[in-house]
N, C-alpha and C. Protein backbone atom coordinates (compact mmCIF):
# COMPACT_ATOMS: atom_id res chain seq x y z
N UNK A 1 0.32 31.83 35.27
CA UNK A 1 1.29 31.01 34.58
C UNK A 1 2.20 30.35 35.60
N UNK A 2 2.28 28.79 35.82
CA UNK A 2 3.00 28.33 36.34
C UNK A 2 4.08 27.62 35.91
N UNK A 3 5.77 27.80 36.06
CA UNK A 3 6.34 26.62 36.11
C UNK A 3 7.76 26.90 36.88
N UNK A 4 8.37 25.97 37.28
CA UNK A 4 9.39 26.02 38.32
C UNK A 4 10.91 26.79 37.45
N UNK A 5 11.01 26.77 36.39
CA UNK A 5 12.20 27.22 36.03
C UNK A 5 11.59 29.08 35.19
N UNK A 6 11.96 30.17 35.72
CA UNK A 6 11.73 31.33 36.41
C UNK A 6 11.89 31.74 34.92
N UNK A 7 13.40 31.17 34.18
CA UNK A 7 13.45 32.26 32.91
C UNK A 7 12.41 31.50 31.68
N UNK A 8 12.18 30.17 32.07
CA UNK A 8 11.19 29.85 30.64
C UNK A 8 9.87 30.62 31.12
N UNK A 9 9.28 30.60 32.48
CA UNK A 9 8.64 31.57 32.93
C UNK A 9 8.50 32.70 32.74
N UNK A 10 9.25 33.18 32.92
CA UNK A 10 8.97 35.22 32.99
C UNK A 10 9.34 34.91 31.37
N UNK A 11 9.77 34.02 30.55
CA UNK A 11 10.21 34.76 29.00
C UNK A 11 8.89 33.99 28.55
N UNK A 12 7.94 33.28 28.40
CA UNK A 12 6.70 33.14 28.23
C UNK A 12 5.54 34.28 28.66
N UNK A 13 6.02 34.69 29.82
CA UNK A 13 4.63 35.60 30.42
C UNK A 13 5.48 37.29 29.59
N UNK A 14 6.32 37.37 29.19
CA UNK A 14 6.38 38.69 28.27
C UNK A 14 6.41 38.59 26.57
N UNK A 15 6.41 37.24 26.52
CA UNK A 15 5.62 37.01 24.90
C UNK A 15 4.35 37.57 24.82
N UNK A 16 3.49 36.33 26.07
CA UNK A 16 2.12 37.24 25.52
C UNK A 16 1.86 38.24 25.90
N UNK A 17 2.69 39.03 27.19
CA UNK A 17 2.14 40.52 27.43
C UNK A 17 2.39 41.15 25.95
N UNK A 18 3.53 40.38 25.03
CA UNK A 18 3.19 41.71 23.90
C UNK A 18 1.72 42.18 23.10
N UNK A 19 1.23 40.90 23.46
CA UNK A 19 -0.26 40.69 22.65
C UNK A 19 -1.46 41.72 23.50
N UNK A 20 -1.74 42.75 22.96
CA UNK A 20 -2.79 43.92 23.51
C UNK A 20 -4.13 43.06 24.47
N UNK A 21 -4.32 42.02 23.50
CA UNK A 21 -5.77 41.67 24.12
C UNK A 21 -5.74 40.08 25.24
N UNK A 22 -3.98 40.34 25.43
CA UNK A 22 -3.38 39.38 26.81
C UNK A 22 -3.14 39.93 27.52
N UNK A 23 -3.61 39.87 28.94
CA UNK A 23 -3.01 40.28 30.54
C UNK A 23 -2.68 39.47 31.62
N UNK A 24 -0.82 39.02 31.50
CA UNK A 24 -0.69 38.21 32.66
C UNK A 24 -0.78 38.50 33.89
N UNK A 25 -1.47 37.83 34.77
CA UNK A 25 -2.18 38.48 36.00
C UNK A 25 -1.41 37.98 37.35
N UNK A 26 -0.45 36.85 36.87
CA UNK A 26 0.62 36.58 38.11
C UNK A 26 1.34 35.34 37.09
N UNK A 27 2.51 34.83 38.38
CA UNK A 27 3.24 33.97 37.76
C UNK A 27 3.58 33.18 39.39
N UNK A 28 3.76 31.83 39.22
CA UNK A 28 3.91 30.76 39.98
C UNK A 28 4.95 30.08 40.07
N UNK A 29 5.76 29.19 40.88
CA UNK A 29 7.32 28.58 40.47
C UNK A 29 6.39 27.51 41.03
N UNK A 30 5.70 26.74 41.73
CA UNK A 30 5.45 25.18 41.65
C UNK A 30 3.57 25.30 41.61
N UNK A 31 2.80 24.06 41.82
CA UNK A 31 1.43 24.19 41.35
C UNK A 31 0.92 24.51 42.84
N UNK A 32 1.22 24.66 43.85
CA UNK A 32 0.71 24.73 44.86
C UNK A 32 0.37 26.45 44.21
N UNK A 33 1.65 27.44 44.47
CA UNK A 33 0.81 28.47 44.49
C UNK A 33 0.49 29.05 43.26
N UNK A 34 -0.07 28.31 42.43
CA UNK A 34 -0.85 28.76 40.99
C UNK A 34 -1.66 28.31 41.30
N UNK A 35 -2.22 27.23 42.28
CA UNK A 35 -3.91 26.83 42.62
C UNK A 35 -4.02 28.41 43.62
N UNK A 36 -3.23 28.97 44.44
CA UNK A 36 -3.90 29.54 45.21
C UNK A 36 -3.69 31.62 44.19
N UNK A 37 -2.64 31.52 43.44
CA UNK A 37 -2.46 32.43 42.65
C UNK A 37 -4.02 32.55 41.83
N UNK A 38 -4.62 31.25 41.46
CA UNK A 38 -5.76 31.25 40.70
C UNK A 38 -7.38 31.97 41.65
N UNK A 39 -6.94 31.21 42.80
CA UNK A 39 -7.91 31.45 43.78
C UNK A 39 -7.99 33.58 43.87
N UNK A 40 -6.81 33.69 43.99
CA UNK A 40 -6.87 35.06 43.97
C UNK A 40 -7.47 35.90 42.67
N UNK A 41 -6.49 35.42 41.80
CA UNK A 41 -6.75 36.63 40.42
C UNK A 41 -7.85 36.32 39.68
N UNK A 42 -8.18 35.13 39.88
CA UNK A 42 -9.60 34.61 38.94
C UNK A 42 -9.11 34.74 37.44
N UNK A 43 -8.50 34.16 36.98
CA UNK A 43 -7.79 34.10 35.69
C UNK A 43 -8.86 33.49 34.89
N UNK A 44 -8.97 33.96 33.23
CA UNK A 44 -9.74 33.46 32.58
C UNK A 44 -8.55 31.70 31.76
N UNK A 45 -7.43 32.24 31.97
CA UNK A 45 -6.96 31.09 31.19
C UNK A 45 -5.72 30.64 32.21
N UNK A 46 -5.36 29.17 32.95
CA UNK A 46 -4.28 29.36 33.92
C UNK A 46 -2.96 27.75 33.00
N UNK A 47 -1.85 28.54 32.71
CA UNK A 47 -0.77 27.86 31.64
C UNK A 47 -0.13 27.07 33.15
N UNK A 48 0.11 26.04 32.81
CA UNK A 48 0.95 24.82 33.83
C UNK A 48 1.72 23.97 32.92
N UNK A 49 2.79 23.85 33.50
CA UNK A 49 4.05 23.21 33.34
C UNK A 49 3.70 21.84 34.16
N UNK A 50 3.77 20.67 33.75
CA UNK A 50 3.87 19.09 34.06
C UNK A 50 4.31 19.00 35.22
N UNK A 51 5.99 19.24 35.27
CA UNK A 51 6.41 18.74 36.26
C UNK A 51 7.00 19.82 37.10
N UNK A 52 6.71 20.27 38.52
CA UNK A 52 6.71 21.14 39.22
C UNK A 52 7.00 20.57 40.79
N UNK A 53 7.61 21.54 41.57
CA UNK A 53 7.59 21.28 43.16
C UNK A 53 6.53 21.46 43.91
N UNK A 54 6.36 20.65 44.99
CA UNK A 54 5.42 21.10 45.48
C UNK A 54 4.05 20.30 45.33
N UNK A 55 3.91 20.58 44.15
CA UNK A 55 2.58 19.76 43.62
C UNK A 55 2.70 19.88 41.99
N UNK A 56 2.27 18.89 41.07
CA UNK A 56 2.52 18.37 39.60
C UNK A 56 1.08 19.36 38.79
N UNK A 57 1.41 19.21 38.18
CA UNK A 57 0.06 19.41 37.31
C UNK A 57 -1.16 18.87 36.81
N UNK A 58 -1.00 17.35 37.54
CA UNK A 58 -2.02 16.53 37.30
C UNK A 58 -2.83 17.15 39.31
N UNK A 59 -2.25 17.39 39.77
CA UNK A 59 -2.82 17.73 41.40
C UNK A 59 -3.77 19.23 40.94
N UNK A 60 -2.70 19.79 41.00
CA UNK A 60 -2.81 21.23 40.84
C UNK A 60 -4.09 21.70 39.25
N UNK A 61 -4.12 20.58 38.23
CA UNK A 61 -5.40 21.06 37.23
C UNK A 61 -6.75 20.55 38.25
N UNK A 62 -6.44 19.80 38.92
CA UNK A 62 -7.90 19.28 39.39
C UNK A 62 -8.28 19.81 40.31
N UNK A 63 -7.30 20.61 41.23
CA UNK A 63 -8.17 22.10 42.42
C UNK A 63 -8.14 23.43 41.51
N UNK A 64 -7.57 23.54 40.50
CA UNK A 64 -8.02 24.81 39.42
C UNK A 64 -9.22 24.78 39.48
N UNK A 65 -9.81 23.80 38.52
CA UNK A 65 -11.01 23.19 37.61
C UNK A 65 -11.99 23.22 38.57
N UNK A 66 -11.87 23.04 40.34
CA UNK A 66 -12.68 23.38 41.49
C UNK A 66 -13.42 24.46 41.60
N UNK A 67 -12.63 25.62 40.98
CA UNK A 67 -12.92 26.75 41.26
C UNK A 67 -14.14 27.67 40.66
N UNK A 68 -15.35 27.97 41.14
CA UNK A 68 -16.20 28.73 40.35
C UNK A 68 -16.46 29.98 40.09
N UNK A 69 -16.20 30.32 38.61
CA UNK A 69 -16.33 29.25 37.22
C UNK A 69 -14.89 29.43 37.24
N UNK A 70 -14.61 27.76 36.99
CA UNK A 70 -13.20 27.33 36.75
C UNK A 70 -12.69 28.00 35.17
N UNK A 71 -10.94 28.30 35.28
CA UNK A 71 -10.36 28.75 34.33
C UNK A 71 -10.30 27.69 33.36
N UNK A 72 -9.94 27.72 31.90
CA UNK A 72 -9.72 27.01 31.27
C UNK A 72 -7.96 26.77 31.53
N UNK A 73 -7.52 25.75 31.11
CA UNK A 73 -6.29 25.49 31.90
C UNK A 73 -5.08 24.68 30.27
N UNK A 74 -4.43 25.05 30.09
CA UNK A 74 -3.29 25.01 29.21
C UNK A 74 -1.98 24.53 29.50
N UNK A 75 -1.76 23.55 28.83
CA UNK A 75 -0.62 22.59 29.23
C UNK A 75 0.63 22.98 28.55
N UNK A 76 1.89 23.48 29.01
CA UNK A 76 2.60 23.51 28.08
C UNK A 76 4.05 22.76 28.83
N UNK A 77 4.69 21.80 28.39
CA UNK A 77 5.49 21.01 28.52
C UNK A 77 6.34 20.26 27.62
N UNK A 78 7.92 20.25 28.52
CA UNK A 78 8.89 18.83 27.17
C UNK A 78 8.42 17.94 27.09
N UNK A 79 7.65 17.31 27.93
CA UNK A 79 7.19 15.92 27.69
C UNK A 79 6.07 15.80 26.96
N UNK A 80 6.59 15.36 25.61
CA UNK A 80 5.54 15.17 24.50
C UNK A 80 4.79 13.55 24.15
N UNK A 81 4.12 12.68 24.53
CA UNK A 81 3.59 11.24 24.55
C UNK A 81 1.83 11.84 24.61
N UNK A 82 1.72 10.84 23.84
CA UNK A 82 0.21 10.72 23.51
C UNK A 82 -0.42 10.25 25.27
N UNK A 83 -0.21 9.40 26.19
CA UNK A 83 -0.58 8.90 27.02
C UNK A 83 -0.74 10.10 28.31
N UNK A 84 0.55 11.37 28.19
CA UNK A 84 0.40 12.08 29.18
C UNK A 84 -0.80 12.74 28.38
N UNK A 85 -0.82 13.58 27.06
CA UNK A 85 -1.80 14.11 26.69
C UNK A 85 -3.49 13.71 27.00
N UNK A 86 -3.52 12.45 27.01
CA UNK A 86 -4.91 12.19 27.20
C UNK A 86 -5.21 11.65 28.66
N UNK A 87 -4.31 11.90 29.40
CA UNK A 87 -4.32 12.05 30.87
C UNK A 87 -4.83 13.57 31.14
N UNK A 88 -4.29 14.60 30.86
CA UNK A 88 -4.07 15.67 31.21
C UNK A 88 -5.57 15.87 30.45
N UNK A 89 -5.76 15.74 29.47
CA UNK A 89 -6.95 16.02 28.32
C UNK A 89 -8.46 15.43 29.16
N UNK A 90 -8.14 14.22 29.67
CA UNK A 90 -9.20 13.73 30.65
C UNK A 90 -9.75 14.43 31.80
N UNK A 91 -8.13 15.00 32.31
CA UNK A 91 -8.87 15.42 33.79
C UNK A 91 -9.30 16.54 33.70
N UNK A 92 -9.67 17.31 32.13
CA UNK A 92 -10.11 18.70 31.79
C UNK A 92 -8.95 19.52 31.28
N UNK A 93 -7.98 19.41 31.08
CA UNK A 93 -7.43 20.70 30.38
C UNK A 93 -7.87 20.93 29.21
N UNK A 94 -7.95 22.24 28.71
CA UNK A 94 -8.33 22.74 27.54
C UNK A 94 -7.44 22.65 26.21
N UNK A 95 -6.04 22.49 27.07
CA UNK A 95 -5.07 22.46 25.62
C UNK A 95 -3.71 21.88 26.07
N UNK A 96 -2.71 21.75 25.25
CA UNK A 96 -1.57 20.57 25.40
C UNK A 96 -0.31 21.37 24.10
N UNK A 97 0.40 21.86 24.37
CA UNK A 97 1.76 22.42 23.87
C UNK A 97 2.71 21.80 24.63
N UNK A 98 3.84 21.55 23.55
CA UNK A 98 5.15 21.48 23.70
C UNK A 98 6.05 22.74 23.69
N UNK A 99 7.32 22.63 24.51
CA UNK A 99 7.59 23.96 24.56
C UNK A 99 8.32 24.51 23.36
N UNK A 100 8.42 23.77 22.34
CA UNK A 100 9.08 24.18 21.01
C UNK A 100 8.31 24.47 20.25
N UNK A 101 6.84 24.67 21.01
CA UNK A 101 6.10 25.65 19.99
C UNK A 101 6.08 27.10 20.03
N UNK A 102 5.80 27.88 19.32
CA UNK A 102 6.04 29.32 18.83
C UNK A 102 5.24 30.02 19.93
N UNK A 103 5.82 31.03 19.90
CA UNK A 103 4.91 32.24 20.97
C UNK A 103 3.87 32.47 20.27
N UNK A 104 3.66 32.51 18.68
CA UNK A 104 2.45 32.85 17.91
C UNK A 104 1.13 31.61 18.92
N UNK A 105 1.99 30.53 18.47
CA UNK A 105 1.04 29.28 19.11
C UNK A 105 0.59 29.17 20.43
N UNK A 106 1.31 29.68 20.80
CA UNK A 106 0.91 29.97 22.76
C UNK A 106 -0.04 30.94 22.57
N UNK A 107 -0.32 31.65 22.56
CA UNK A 107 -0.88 33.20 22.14
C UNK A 107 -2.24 33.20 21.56
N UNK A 108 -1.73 32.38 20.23
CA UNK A 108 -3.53 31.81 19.38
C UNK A 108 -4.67 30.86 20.62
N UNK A 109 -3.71 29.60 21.33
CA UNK A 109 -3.75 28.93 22.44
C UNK A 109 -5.06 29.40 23.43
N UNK A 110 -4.18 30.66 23.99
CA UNK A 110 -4.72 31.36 24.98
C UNK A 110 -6.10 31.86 24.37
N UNK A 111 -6.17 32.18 23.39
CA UNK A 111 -7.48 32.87 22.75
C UNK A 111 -8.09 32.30 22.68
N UNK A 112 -8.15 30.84 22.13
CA UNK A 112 -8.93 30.13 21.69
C UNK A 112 -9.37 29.29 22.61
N UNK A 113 -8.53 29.21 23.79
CA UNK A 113 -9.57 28.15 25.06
C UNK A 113 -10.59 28.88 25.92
N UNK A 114 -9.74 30.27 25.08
CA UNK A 114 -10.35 31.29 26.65
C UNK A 114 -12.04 31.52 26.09
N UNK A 115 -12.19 31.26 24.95
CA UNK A 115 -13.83 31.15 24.30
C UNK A 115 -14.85 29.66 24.49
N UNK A 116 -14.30 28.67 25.21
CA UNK A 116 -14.63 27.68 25.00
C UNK A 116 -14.95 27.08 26.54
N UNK A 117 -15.57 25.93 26.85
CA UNK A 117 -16.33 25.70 27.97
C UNK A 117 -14.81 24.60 28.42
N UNK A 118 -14.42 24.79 29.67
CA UNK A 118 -13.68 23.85 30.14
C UNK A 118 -13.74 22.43 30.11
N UNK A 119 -12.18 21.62 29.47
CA UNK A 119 -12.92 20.13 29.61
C UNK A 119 -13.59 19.84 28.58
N UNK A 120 -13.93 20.62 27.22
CA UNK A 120 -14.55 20.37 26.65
C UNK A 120 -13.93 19.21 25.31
N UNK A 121 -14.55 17.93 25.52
CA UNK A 121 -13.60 17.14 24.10
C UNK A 121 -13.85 17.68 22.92
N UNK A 122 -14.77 18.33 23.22
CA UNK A 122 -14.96 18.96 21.41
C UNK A 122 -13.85 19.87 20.69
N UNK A 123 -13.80 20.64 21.85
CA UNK A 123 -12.62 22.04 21.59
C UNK A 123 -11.55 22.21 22.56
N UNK A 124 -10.01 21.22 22.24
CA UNK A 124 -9.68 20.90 22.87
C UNK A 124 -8.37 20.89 21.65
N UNK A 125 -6.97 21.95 22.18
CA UNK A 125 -6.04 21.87 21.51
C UNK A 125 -4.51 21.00 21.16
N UNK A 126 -4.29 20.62 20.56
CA UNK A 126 -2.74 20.15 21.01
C UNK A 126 -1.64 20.06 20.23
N UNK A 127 -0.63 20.87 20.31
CA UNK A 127 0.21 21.31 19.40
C UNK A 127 1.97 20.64 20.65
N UNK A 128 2.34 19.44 19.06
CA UNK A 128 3.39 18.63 19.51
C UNK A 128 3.70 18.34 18.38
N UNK A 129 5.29 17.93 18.56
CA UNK A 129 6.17 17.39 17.24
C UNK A 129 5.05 16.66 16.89
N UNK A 130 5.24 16.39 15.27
CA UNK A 130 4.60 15.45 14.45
C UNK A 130 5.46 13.92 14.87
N UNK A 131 6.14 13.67 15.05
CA UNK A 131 6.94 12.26 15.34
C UNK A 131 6.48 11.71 16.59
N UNK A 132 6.11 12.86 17.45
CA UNK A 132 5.44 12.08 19.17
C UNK A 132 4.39 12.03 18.86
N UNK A 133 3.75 12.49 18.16
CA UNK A 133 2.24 12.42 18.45
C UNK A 133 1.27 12.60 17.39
N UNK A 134 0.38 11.53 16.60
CA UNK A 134 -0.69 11.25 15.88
C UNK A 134 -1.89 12.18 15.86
N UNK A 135 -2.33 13.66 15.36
CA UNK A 135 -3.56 13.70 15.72
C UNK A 135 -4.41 13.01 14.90
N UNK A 136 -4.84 12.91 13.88
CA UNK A 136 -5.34 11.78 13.24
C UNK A 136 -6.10 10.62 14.55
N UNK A 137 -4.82 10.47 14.58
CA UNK A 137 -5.26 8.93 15.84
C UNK A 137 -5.94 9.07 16.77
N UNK A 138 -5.78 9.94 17.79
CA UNK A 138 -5.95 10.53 18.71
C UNK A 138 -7.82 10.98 18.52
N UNK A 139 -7.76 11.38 17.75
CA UNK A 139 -9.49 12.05 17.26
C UNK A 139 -10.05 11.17 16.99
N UNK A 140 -9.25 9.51 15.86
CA UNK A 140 -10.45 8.88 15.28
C UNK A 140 -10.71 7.32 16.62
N UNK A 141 -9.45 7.40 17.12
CA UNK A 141 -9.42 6.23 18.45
C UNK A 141 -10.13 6.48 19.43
N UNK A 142 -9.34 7.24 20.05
CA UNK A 142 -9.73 7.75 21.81
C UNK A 142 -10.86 7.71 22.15
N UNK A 143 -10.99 7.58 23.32
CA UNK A 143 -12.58 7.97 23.79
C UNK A 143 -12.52 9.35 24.49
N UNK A 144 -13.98 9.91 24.21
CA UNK A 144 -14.53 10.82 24.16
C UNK A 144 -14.08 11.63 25.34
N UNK A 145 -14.37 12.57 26.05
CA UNK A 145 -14.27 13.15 27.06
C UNK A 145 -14.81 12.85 28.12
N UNK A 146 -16.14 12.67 27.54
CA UNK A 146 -17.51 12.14 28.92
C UNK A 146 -17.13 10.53 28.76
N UNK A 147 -16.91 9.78 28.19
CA UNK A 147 -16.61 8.38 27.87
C UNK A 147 -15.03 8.28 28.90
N UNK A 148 -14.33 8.74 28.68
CA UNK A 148 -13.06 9.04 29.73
C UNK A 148 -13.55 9.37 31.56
N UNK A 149 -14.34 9.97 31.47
CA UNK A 149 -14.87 10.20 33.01
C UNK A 149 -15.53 9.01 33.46
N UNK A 150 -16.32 9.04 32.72
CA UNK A 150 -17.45 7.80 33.25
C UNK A 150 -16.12 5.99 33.53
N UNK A 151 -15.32 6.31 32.25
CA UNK A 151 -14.66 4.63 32.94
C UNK A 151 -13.88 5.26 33.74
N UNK A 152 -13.05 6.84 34.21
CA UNK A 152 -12.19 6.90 35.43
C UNK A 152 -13.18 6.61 36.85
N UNK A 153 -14.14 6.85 36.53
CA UNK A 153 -15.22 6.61 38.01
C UNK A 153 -15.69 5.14 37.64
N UNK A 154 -15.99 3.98 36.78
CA UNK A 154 -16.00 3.05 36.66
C UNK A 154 -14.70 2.00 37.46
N UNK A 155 -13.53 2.40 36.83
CA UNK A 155 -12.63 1.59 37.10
C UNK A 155 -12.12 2.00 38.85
N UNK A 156 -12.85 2.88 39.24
CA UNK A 156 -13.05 3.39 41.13
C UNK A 156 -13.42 2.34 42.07
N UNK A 157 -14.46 1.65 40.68
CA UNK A 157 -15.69 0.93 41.48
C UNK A 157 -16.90 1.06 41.55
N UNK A 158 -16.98 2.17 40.84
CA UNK A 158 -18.64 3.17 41.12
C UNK A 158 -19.23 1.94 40.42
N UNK A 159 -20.77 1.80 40.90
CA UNK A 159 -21.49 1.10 39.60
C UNK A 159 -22.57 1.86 38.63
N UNK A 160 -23.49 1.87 38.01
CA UNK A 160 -23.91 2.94 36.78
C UNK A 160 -24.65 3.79 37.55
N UNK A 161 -25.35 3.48 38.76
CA UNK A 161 -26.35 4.51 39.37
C UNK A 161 -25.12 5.54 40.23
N UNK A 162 -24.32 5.12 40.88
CA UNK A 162 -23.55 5.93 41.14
C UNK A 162 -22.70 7.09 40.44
N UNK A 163 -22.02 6.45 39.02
CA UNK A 163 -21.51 7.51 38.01
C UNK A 163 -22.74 8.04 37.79
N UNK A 164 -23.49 7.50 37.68
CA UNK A 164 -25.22 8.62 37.10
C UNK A 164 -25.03 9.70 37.78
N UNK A 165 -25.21 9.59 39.40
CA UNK A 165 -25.63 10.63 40.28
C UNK A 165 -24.33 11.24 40.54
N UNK A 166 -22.96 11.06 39.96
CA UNK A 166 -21.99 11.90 40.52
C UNK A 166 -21.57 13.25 38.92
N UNK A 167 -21.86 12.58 37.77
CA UNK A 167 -22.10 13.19 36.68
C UNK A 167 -23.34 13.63 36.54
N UNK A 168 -24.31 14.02 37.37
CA UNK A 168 -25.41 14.33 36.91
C UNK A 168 -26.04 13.67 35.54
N UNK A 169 -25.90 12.58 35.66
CA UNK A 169 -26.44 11.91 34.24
C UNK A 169 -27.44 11.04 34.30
N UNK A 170 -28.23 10.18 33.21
CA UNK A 170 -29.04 9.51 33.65
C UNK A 170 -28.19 7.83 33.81
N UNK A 171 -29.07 6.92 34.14
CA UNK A 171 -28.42 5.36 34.27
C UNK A 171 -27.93 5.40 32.73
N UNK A 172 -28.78 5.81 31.84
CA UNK A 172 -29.19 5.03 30.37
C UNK A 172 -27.77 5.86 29.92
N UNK A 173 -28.02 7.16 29.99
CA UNK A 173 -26.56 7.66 29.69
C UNK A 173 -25.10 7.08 30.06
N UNK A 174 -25.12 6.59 30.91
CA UNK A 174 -24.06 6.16 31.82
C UNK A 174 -23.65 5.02 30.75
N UNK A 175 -24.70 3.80 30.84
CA UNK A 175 -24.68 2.34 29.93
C UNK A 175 -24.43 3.01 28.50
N UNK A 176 -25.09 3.76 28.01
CA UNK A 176 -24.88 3.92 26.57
C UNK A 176 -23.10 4.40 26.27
N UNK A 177 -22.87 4.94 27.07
CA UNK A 177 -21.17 5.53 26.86
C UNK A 177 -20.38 4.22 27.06
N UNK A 178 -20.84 3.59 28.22
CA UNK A 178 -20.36 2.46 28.30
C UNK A 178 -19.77 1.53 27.93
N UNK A 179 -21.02 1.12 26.89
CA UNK A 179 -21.10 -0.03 25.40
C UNK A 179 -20.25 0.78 23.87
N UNK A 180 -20.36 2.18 24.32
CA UNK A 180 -19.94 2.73 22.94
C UNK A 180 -18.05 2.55 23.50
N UNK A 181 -17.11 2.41 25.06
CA UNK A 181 -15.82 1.85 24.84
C UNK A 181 -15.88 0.99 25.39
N UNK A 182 -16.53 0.08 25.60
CA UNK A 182 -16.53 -1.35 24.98
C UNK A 182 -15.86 -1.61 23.47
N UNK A 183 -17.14 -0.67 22.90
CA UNK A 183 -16.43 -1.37 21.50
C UNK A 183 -15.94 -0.60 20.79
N UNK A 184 -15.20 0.75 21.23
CA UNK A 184 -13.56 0.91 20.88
C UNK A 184 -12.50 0.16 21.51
N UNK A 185 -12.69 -0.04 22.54
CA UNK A 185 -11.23 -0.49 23.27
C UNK A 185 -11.75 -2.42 23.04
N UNK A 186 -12.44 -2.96 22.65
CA UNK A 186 -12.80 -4.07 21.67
C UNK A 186 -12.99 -5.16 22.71
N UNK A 187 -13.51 -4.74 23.84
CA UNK A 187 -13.82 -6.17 25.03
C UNK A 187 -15.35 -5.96 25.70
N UNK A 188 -15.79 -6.77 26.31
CA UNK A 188 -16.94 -7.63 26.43
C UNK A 188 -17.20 -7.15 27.90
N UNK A 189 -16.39 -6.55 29.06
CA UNK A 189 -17.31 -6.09 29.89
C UNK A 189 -15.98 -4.69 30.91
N UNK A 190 -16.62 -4.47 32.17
CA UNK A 190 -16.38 -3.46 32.71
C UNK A 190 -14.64 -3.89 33.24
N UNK A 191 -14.53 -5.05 33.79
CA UNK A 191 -13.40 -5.57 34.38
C UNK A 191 -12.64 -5.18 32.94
N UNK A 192 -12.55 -5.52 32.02
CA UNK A 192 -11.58 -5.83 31.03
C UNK A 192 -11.96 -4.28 30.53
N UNK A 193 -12.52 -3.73 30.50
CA UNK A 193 -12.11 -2.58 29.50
C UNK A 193 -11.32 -1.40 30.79
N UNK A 194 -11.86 -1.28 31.84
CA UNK A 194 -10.39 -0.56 32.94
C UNK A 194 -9.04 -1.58 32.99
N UNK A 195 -9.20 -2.72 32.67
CA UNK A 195 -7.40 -3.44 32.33
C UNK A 195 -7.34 -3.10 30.90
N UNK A 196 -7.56 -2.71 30.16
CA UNK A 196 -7.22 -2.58 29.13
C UNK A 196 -6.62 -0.97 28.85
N UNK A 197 -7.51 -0.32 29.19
CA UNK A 197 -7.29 1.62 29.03
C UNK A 197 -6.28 1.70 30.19
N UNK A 198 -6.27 0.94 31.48
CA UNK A 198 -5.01 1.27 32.17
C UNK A 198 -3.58 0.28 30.81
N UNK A 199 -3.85 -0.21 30.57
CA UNK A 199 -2.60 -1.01 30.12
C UNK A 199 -2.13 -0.03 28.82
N UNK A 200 -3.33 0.19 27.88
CA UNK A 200 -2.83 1.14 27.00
C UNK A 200 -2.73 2.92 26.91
N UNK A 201 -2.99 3.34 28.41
CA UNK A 201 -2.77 4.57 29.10
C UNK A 201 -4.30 5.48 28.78
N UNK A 202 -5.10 4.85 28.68
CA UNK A 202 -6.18 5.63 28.56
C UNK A 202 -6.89 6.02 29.82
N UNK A 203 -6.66 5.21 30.87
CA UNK A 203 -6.49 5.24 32.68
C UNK A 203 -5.11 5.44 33.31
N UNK A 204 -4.89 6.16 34.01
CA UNK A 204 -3.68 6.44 35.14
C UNK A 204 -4.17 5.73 36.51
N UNK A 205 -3.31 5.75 37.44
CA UNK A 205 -3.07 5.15 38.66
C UNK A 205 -4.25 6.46 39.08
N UNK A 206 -4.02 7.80 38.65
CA UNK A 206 -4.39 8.92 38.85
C UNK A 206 -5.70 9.17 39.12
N UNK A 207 -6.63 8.40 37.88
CA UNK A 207 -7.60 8.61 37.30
C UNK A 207 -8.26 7.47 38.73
N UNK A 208 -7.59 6.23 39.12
CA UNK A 208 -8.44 5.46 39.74
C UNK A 208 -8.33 6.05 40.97
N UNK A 209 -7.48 6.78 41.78
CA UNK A 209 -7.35 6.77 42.92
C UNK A 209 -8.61 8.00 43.70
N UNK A 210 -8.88 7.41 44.86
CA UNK A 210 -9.83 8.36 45.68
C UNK A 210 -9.97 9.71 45.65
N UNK A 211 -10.55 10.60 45.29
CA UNK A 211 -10.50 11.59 45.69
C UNK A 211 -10.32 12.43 47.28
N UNK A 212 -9.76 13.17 47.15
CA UNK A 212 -9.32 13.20 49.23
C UNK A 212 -10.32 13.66 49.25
């Protein structure tokens, strides 16, 4: 469990110790050492806080998710917007809480990612005020999970044989996801649909930049 302020910390990690079939296995104050806290304890489920010293949670989910077999990884944060959610939701987290949700909800949270394949868009939680955030929308709009990867390595530069061979996928797979946000995000080729998902936050600066 990571986050920089110690008492929302330690008073989160003794909620769920009340729960018999939860064991918190360490606790972190920025994401640097919850990537290497992870490296150690091999956690089945690792909770991160957004904004942290050191390193953020958009750094710190993507050397988690490195790790084999990577933890499923749980977002819990004030900052409630549909745009961070499907940032964070893209680069693989399993789930997305606000912190004014219930310890019941943290708790169910933890159970329920900890059964499920990382990254997965299928089974993929998110519990936020009803006023920030649409699920409705979110499920019947967005693009997909694998549809989200393929244009963050699109809008890189990659071209289809390249996302092929870095997703293990085929060309045809690659084009078929392709054409299917095309015509959600409602434009006619590759240039315009990465200006478009960056403009309406379906791409980050994040999503395009190099991997080190």
């Amino acid at each position: 469990m990571a986050d920089d302020h110690a008492m929302v910390r330690e008073g989160m990690a003794e909620m769920l110790s009340l729960n018999e079939d939860i064991e918190v296995v360490g606790q972190a104050g920025d994401g640097r050492e919850a990537v290497e806290l992870a490296k150690e304890a091999r956690p089945d489920v690792v909770i991160l806080d957004v904004e942290m010293p050191v390193m953020g949670a958009q750094a710190a989910l993507k050397r988690v998710l490195e790790l084999s077999p990577p933890p499923k990884v749980v977002i819990v944060t004030v900052f409630a917007n549909q745009c961070l959610v499907r940032e964070l939701l893209g680069l693989g987290a399993s789930a997305f809480l606000t912190k004014n949700a219930s310890s019941q909800d943290l708790a169910a949270t933890v159970r329920s990612v900890a059964h499920v394949s990382p990254g997965d868009p299928d089974n993929v939680t998110v519990t936020m005020p009803r006023e920030d955030f649409d699920a409705e929308e979110l499920v019947e709009s967005s693009l997909s999970g694998r549809e989200l990867q393929i244009l963050r390595l699109a809008a890189r530069g990659m071209g289809n044989k390249e996302v092929a061979n870095t997703l293990h996928l085929s060309e045809t797979t690659v084009k078929r996801n392709l054409s299917n946000v095309y015509g959600k995000l409602e434009v006619n080729s590759r240039g315009e649909a990465v200006s478009k998902a960056i403009s309406e936050g379906w791409v980050s600066s994040w999503d395009i930049a190099k991997d080190e």
